[in-house]
N, C-alpha and C. Protein backbone atom coordinates (compact mmCIF):
# COMPACT_ATOMS: atom_id res chain seq x y z
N UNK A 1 12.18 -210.34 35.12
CA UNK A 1 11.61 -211.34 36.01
C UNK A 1 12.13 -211.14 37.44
N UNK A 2 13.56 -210.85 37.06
CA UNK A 2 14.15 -210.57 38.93
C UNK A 2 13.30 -209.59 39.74
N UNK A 3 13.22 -208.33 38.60
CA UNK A 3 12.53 -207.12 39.65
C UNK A 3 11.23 -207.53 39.77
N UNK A 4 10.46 -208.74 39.29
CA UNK A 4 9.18 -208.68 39.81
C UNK A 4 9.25 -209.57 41.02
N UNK A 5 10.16 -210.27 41.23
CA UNK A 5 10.69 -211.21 42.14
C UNK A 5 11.21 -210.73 43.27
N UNK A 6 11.53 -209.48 43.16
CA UNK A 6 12.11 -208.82 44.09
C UNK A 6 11.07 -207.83 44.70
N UNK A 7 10.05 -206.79 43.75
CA UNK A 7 9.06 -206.27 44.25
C UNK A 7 7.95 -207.35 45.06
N UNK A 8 7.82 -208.87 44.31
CA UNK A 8 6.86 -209.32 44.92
C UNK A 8 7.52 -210.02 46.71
N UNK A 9 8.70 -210.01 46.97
CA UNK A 9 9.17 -210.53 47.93
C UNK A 9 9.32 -209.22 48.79
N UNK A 10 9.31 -207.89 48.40
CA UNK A 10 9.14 -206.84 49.30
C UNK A 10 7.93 -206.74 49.91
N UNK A 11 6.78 -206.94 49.05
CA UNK A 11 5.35 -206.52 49.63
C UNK A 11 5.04 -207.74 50.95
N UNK A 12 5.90 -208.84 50.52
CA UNK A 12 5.89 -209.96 51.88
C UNK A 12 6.20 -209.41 53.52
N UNK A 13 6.48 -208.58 53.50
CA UNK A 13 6.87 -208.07 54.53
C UNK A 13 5.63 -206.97 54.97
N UNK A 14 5.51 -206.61 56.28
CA UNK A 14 4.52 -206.30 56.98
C UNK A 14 4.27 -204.33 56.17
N UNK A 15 3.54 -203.81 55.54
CA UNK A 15 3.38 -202.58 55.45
C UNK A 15 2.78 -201.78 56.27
N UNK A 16 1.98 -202.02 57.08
CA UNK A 16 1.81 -201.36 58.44
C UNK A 16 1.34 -202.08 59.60
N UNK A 17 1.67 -201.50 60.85
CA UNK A 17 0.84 -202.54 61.91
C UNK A 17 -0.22 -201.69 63.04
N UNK A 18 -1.00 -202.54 63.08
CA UNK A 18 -2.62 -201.93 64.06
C UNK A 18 -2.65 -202.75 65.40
N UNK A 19 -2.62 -202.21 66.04
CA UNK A 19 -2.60 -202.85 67.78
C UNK A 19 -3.59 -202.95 67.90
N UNK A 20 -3.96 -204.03 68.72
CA UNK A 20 -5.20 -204.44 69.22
C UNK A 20 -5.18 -204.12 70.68
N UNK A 21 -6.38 -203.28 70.90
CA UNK A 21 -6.99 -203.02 72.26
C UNK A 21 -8.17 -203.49 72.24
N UNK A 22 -8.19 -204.17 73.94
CA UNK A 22 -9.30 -204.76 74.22
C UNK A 22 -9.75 -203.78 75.29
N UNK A 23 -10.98 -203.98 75.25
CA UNK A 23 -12.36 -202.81 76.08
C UNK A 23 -13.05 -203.73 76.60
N UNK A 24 -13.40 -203.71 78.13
CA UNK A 24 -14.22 -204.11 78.76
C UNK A 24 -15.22 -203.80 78.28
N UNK A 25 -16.73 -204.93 77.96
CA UNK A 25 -18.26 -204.14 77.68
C UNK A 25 -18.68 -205.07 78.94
N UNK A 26 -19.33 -203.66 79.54
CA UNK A 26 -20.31 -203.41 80.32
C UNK A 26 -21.53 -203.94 80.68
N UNK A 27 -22.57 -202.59 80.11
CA UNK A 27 -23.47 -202.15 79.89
C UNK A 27 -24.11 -202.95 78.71
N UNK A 28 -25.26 -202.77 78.84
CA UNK A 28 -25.85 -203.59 77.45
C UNK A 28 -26.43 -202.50 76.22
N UNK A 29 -25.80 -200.90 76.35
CA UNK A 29 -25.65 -200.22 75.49
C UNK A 29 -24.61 -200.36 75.05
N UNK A 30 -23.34 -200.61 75.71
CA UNK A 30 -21.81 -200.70 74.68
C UNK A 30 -21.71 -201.77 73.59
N UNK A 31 -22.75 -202.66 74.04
CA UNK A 31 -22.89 -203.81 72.72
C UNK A 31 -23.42 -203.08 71.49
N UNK A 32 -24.61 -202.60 71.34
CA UNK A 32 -24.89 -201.74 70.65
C UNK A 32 -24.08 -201.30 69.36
N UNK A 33 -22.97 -200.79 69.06
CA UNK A 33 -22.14 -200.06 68.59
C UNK A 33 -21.01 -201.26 68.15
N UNK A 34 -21.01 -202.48 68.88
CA UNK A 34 -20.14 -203.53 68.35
C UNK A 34 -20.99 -204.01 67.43
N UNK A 35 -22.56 -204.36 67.56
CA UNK A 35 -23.18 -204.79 67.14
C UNK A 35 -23.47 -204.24 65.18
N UNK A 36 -23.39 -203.09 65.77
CA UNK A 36 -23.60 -201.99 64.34
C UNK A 36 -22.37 -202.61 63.46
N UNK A 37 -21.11 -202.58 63.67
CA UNK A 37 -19.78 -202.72 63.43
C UNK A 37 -19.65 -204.07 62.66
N UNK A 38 -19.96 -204.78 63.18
CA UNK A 38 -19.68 -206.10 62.83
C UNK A 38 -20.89 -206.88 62.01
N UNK A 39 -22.37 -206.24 61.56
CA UNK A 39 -22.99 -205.96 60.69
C UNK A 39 -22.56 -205.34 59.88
N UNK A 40 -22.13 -204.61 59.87
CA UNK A 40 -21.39 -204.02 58.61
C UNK A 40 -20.25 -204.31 57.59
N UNK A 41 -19.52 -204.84 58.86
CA UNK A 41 -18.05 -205.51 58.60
C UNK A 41 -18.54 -207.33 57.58
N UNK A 42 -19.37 -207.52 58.11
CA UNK A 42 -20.07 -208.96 57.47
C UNK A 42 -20.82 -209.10 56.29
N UNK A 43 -21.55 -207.51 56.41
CA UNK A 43 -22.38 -207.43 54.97
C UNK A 43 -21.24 -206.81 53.47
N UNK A 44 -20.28 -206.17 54.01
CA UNK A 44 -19.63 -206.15 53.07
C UNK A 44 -18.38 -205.78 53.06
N UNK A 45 -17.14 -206.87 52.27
CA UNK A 45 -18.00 -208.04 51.74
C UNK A 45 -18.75 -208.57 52.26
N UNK A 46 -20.03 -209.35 51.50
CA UNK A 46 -20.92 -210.44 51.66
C UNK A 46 -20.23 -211.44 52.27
N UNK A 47 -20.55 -211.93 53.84
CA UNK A 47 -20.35 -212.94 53.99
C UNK A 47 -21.49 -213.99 54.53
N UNK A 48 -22.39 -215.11 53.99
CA UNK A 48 -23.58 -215.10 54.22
C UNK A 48 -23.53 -215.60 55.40
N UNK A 49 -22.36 -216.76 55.92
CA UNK A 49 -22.67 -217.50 57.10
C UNK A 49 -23.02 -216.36 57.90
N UNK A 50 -22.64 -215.54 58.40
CA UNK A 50 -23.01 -214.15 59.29
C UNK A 50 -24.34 -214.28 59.10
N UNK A 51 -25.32 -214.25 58.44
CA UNK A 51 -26.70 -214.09 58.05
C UNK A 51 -27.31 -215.26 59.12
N UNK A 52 -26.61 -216.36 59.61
CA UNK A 52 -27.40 -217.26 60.74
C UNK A 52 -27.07 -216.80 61.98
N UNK A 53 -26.28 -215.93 62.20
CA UNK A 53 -26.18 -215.41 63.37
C UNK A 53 -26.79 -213.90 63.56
N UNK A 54 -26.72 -212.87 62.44
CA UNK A 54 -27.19 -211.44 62.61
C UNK A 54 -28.98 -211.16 62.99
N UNK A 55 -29.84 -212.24 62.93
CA UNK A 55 -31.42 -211.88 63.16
C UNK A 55 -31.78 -210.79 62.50
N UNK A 56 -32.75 -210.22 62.91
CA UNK A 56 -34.02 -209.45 62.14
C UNK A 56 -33.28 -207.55 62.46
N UNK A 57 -32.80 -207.41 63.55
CA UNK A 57 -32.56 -206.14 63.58
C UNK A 57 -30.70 -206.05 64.00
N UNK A 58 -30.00 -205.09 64.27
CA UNK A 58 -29.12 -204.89 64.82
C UNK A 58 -28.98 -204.94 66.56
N UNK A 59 -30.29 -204.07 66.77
CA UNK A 59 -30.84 -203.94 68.49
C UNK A 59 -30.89 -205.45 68.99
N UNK A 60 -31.37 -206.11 68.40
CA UNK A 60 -31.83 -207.45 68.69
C UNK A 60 -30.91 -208.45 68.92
N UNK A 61 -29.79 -208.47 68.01
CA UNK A 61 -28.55 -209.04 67.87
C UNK A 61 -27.66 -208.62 68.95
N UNK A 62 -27.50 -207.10 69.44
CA UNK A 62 -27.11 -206.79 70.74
C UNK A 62 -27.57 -206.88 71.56
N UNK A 63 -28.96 -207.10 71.67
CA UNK A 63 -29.08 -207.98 72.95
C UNK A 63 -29.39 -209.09 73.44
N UNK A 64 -29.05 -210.08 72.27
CA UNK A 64 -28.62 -211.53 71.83
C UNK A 64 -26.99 -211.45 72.55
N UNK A 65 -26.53 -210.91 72.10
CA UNK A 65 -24.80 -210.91 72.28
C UNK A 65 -24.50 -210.53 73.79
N UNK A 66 -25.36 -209.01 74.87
CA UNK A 66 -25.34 -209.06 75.76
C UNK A 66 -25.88 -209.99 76.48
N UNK A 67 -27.04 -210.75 76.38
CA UNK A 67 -27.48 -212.06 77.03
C UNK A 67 -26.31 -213.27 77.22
N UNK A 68 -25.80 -213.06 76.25
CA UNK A 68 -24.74 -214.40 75.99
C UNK A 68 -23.20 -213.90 76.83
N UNK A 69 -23.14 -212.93 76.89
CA UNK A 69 -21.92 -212.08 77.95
C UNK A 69 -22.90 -212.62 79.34
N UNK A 70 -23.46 -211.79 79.70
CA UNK A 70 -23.90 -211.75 81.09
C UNK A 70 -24.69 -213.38 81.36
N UNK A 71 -24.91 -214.33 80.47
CA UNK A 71 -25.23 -215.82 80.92
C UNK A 71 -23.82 -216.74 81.08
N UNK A 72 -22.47 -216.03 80.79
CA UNK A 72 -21.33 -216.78 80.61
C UNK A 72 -20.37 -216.62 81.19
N UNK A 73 -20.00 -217.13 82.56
CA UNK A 73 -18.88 -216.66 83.85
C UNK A 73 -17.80 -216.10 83.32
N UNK A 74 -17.31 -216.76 82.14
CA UNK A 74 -16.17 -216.71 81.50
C UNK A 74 -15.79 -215.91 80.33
N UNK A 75 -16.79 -214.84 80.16
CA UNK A 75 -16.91 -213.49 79.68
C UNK A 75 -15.97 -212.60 80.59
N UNK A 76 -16.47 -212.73 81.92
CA UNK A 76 -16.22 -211.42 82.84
C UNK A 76 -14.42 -211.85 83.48
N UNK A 77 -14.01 -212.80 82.98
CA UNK A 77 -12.31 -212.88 83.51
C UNK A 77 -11.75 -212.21 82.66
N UNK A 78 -10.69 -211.65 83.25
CA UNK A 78 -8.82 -211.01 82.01
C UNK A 78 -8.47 -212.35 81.29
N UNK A 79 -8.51 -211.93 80.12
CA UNK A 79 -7.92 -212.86 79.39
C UNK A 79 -6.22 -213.08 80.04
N UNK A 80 -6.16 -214.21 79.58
CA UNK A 80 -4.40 -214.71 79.72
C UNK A 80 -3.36 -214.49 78.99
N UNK A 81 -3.85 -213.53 78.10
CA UNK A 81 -3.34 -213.47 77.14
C UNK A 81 -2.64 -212.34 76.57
N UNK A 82 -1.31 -211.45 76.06
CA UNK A 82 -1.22 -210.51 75.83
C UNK A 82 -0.60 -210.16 74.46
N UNK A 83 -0.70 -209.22 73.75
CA UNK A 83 -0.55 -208.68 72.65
C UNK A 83 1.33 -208.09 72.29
N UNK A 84 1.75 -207.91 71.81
CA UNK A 84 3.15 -207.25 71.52
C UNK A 84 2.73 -206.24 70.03
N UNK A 85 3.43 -205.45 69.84
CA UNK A 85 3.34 -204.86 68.58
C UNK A 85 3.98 -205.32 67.91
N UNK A 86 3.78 -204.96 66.96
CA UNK A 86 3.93 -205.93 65.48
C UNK A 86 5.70 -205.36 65.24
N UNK A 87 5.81 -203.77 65.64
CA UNK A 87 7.11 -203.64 65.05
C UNK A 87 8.36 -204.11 66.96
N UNK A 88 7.79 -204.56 67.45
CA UNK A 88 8.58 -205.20 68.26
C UNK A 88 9.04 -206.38 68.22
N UNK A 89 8.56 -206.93 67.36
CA UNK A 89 9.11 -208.45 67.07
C UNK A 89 10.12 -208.92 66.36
């Protein structure tokens, strides 16, 4: 019982870490390719709420998503916000 107590309190701890970079989008082709991504990322797993937001095509949805960038002041500021890596903490 200990060593499963002990393996399961090892896996608690972080096994790898992925930095997050943020990318300015542009263009209303760089949506495109987020757009693909995160269709994909939603269909599987199945997640249905995604299904009221994804529409009829992928194209369409990116330029749903670029409309909603370029109608929103507060798209185009630096976030306030900054990242650390995971093994710096």
């Amino acid at each position: 019982m200990r060593k499963k107590l002990a393996l399961f309190l090892d896996l608690q701890k972080p096994i790898f870490s992925m930095s997050l970079k943020l990318h300015q989008l542009a263009t209303e082709g760089e949506f495109l390719p987020v757009a693909a991504v995160e269709t994909e990322a939603f269909e599987n797993p199945y997640f249905g709420f995604w299904q009221c937001f994804n529409g009829p095509s992928v194209e369409e949805l990116s330029a749903r998503q670029f409309g909603w960038h370029k109608d929103d002041p507060s798209s185009h500021v630096k976030p306030h916000f900054s990242f650390r890596p995971l093994d710096s903490l």
